[in-house]
N, C-alpha and C. Protein backbone atom coordinates (compact mmCIF):
# COMPACT_ATOMS: atom_id res chain seq x y z
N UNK A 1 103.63 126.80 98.56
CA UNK A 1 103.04 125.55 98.13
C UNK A 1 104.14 124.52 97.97
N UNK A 2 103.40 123.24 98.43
CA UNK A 2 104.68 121.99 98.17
C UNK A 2 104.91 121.59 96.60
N UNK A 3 106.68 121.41 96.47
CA UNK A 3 106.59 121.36 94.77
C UNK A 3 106.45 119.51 95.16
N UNK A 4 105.73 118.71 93.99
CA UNK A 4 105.76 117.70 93.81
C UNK A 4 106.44 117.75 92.39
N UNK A 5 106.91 116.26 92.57
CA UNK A 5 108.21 116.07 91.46
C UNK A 5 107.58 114.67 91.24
N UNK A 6 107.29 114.34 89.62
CA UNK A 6 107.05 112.65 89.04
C UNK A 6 107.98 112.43 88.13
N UNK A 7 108.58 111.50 88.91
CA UNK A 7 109.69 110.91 87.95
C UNK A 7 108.89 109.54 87.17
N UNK A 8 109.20 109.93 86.20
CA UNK A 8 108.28 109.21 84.91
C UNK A 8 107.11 109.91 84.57
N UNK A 9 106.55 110.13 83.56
CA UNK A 9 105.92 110.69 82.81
C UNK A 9 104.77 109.86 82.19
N UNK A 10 103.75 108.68 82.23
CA UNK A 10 103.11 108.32 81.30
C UNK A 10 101.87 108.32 81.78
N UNK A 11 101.30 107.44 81.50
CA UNK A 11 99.68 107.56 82.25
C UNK A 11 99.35 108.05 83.25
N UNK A 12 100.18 107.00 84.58
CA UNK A 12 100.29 107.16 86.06
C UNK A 12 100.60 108.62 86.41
N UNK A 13 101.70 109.39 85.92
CA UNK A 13 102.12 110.73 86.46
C UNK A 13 101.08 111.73 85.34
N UNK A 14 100.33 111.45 84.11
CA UNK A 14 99.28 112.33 83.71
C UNK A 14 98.12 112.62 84.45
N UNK A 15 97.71 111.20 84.96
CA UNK A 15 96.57 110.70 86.20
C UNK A 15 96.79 111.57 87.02
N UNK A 16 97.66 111.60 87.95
CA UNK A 16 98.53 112.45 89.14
C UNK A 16 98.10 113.99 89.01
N UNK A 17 98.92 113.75 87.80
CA UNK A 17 99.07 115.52 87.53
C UNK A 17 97.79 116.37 87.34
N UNK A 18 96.96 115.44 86.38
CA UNK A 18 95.53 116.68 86.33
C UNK A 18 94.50 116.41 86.96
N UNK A 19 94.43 115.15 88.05
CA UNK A 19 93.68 115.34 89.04
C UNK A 19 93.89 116.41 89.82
N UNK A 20 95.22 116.73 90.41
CA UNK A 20 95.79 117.64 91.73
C UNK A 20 95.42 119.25 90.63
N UNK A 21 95.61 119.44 89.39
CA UNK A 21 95.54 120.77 88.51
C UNK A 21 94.05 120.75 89.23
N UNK A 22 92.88 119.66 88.55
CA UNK A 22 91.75 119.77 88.10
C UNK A 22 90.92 120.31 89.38
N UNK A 23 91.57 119.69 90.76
CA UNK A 23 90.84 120.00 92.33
C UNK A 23 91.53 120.78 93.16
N UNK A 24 92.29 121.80 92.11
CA UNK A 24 92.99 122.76 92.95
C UNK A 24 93.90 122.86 93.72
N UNK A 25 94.48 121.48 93.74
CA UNK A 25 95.16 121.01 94.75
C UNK A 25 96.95 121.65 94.82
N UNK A 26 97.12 121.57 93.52
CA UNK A 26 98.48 122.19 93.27
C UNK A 26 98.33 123.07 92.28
N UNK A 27 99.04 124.09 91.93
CA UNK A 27 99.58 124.95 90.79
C UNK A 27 100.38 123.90 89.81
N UNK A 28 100.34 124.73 88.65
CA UNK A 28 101.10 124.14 87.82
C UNK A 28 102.54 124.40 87.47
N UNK A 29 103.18 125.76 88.45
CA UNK A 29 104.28 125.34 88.76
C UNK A 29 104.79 124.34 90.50
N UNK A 30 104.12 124.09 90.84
CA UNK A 30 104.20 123.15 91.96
C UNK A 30 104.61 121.64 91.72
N UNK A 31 104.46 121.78 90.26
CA UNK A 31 104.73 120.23 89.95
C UNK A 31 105.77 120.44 88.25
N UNK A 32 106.39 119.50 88.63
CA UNK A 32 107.43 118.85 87.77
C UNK A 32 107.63 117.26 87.34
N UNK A 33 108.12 117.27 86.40
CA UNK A 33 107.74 115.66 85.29
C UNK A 33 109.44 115.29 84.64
N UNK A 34 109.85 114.45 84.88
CA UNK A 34 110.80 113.53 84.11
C UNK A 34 111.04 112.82 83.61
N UNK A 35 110.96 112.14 82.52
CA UNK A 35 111.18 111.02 81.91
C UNK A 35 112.59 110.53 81.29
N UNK A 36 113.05 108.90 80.95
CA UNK A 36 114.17 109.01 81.03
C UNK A 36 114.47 109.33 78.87
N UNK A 37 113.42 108.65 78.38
CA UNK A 37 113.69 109.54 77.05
C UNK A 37 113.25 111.15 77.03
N UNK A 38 112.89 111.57 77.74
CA UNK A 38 112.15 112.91 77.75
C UNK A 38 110.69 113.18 76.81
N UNK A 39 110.49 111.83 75.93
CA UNK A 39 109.47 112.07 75.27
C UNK A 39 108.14 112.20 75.52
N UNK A 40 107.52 111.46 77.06
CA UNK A 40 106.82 111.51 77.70
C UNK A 40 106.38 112.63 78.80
N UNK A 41 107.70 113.31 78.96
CA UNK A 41 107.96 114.38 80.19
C UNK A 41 107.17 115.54 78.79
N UNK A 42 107.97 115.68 77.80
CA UNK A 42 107.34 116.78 77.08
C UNK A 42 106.33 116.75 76.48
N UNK A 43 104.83 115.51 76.59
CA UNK A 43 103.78 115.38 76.17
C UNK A 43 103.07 115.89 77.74
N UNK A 44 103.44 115.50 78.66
CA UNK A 44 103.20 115.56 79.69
C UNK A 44 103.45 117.15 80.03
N UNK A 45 103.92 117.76 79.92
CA UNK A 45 104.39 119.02 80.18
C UNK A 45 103.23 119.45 79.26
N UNK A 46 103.50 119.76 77.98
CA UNK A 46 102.59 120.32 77.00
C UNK A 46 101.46 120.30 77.03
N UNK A 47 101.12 119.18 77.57
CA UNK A 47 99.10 119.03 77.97
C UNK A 47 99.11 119.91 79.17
N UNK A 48 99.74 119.76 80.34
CA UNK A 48 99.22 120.44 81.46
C UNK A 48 99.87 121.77 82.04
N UNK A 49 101.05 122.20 81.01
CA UNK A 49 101.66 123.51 81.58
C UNK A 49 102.62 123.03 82.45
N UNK A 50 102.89 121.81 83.44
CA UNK A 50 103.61 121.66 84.42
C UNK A 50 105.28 121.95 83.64
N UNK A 51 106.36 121.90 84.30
CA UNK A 51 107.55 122.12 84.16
C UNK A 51 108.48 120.66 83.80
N UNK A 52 108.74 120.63 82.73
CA UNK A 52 109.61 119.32 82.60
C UNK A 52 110.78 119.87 82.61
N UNK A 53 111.72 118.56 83.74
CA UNK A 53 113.23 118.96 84.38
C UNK A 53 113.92 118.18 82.93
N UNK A 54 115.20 118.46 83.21
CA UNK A 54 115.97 117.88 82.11
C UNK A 54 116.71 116.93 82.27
N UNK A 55 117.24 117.17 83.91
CA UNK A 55 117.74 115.54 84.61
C UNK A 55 117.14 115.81 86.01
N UNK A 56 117.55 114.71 86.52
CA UNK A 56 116.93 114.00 87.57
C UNK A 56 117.47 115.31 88.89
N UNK A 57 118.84 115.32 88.72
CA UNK A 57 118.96 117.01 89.93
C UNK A 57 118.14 118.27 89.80
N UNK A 58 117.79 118.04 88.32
CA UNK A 58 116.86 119.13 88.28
C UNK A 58 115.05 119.32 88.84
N UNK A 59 114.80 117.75 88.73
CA UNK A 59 113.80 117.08 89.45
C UNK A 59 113.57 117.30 90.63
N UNK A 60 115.00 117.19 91.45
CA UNK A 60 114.98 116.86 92.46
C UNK A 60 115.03 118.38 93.61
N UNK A 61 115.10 119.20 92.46
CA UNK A 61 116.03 120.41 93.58
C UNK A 61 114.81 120.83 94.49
N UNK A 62 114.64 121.14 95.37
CA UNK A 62 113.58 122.16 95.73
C UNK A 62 112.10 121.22 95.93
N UNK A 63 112.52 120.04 95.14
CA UNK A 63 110.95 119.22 95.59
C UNK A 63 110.52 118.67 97.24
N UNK A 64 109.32 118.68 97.59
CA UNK A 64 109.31 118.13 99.04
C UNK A 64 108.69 117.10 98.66
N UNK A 65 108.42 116.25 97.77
CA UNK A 65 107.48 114.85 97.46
C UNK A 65 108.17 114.27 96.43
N UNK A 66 108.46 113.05 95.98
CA UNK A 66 108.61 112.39 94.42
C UNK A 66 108.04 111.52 94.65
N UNK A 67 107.24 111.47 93.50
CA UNK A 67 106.03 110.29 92.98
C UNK A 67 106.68 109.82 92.03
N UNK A 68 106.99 108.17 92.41
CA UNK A 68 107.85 107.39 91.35
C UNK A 68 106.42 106.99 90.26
N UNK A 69 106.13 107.20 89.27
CA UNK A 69 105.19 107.00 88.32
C UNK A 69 105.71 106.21 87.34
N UNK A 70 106.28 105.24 87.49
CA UNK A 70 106.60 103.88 86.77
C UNK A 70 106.60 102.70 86.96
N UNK A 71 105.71 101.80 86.29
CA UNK A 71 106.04 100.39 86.52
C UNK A 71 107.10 99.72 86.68
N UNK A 72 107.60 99.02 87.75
CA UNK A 72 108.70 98.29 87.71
C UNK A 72 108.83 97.41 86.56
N UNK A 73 110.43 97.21 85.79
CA UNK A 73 110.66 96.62 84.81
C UNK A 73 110.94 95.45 85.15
């Protein structure tokens, strides 16, 4: 299975995440969550089981997709 990787964590990458859980689409280790306080990655993690990375190489290793899930500042 393809791992998808969301860098950022808030609405947009919750949206993401438990649609693809909810329609089977991915496993919940198939997907991974980052945020840059981590406070969002580990609400995000905790609701859906997915894997929160700790930095961004860790995000990145092994993923074949990143879904940027943040509003531009």
């Amino acid at each position: 299975m393809s791992m998808i990787a969301f860098l950022g964590s808030g609405n947009m990458a919750t949206a993401f995440a438990e649609g693809l859980l909810a329609k089977n689409a991915a496993t919940q280790s198939a997907l991974r969550c980052f945020s840059a306080s981590g406070k969002s990655a580990a609400a995000l993690a905790e609701r859906t089981g997915i894997l929160q990375a700790r930095s961004l190489v860790e995000l990145l290793a092994g993923a074949d997709t990143l879904v940027v899930a943040f509003k531009p500042q």
